[in-house]
Protein backbone atom coordinates (compact mmCIF):
# COMPACT_ATOMS: atom_id res chain seq x y z
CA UNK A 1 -25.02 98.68 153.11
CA UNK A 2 -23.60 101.37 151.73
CA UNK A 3 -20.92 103.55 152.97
CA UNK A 4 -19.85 106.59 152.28
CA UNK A 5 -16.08 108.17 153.24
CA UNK A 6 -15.51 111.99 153.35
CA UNK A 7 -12.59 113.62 153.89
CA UNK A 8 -10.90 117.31 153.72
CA UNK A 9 -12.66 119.33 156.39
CA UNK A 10 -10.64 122.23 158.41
CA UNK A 11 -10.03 125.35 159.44
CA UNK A 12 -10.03 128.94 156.85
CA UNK A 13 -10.35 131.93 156.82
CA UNK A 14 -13.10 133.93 155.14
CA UNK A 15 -12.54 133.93 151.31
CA UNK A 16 -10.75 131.20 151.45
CA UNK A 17 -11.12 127.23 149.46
CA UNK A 18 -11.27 124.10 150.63
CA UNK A 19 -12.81 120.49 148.94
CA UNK A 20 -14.45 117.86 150.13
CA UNK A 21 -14.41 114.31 148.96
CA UNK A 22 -16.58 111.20 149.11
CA UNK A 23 -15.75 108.58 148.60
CA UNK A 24 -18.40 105.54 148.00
CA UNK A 25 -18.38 101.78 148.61
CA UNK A 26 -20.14 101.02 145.88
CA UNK A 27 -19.71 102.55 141.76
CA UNK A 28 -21.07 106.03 141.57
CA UNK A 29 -22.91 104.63 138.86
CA UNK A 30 -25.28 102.37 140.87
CA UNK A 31 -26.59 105.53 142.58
CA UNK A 32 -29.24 108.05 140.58
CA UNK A 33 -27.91 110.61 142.61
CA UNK A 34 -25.56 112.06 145.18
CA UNK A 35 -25.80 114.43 147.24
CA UNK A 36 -23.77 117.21 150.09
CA UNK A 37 -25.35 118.30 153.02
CA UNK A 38 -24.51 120.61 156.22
CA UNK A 39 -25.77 121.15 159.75
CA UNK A 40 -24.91 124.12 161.36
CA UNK A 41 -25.18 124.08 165.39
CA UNK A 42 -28.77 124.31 166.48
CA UNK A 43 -29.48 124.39 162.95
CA UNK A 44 -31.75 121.64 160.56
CA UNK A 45 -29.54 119.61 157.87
CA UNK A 46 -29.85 121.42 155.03
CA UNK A 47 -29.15 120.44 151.52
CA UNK A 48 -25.75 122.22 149.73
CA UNK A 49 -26.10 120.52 146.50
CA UNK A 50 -26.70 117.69 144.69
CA UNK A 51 -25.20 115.78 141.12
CA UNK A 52 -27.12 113.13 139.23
CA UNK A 53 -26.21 110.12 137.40
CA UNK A 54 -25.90 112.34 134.50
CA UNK A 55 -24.00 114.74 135.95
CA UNK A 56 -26.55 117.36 136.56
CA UNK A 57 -25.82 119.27 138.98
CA UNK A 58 -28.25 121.79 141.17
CA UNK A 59 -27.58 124.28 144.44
CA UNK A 60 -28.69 125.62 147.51
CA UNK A 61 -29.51 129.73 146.31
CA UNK A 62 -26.81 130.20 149.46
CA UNK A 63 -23.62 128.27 147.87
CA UNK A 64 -24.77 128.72 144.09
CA UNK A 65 -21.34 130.37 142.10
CA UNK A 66 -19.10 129.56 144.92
CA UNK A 67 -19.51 125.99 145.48
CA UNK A 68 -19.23 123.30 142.84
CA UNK A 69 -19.86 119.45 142.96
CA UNK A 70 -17.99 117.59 140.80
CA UNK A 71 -17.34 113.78 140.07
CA UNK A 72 -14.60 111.80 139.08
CA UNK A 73 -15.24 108.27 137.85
CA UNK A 74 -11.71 106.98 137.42
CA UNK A 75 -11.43 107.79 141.25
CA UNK A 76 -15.31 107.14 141.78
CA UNK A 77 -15.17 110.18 144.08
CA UNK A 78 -17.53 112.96 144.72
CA UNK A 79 -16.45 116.52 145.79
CA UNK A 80 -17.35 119.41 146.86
CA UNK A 81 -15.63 122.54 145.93
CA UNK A 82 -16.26 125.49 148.25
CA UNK A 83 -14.68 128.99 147.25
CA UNK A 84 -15.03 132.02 148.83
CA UNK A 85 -15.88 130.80 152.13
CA UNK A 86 -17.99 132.83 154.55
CA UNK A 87 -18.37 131.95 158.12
CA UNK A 88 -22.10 131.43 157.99
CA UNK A 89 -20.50 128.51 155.93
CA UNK A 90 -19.07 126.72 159.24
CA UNK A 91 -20.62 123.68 159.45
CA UNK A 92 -20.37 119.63 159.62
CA UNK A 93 -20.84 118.40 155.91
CA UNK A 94 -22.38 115.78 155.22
CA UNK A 95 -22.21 113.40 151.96
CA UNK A 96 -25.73 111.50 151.19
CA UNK A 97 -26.84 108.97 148.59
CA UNK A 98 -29.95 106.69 148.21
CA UNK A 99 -30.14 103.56 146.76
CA UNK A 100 -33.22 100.80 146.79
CA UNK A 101 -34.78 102.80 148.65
CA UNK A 102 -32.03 103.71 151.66
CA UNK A 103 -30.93 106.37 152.53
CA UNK A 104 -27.36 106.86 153.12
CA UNK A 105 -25.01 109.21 155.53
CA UNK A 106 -21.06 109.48 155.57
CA UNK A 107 -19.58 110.59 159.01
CA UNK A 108 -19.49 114.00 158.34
CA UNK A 109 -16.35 116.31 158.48
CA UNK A 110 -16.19 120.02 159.91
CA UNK A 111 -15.74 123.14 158.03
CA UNK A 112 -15.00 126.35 160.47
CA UNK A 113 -14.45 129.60 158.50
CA UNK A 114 -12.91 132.08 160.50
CA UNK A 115 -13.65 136.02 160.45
């Protein structure tokens, strides 16, 4: 069972920063790939970005040159820049990994951006 701990939601205003962490149970390194997610409400989960083993790293078209998912492996921490924040951003995010075959969830952690 992996587990997955986020952490450094709030409140901002538009144009503002904030970042995100997660933080897994298990190396970074056992996982091909990991992943941030949002769900807006009465909105699907949808996929923000994503960074693989190698450190490849792809976006959603709406986040691409403001966010940026990073990794640090001394701290075996993902995160989740987020820069110029609009309120459409306002959501709970989500950090996601899979390994053998699971799928994994943290708890998620709101992000309001206020206008």
């Amino acid at each position: 069972q992996v587990q997955l701990v986020e952490s450094g939601g709030g409140l901002v205003q538009t144009g503002g920063s904030l970042r995100l962490s997660c933080a897994p149970s298990e190396s970074i390194f056992n996982f091909n790939a990991m992943g941030w997610y949002r769900q807006a409400p009465g909105k699907q989960r949808e996929l923000v970005g994503r960074i693989n083993v190698g450190g490849r790293t792809d976006y959603a078209d709406s986040v691409k040159a403001r966010f940026t998912i990073s990794r640090d492996n001394a701290e075996n921490t993902m995160y989740l820049q987020m820069n110029s924040l609009r309120p459409e951003d306002t959501a709970v995010y989500y950090c996601n990994t899979n390994l053998r075959s699971r799928n994994f969830w943290g708890q998620g952690t709101q992000v309001t951006v206020s206008s």
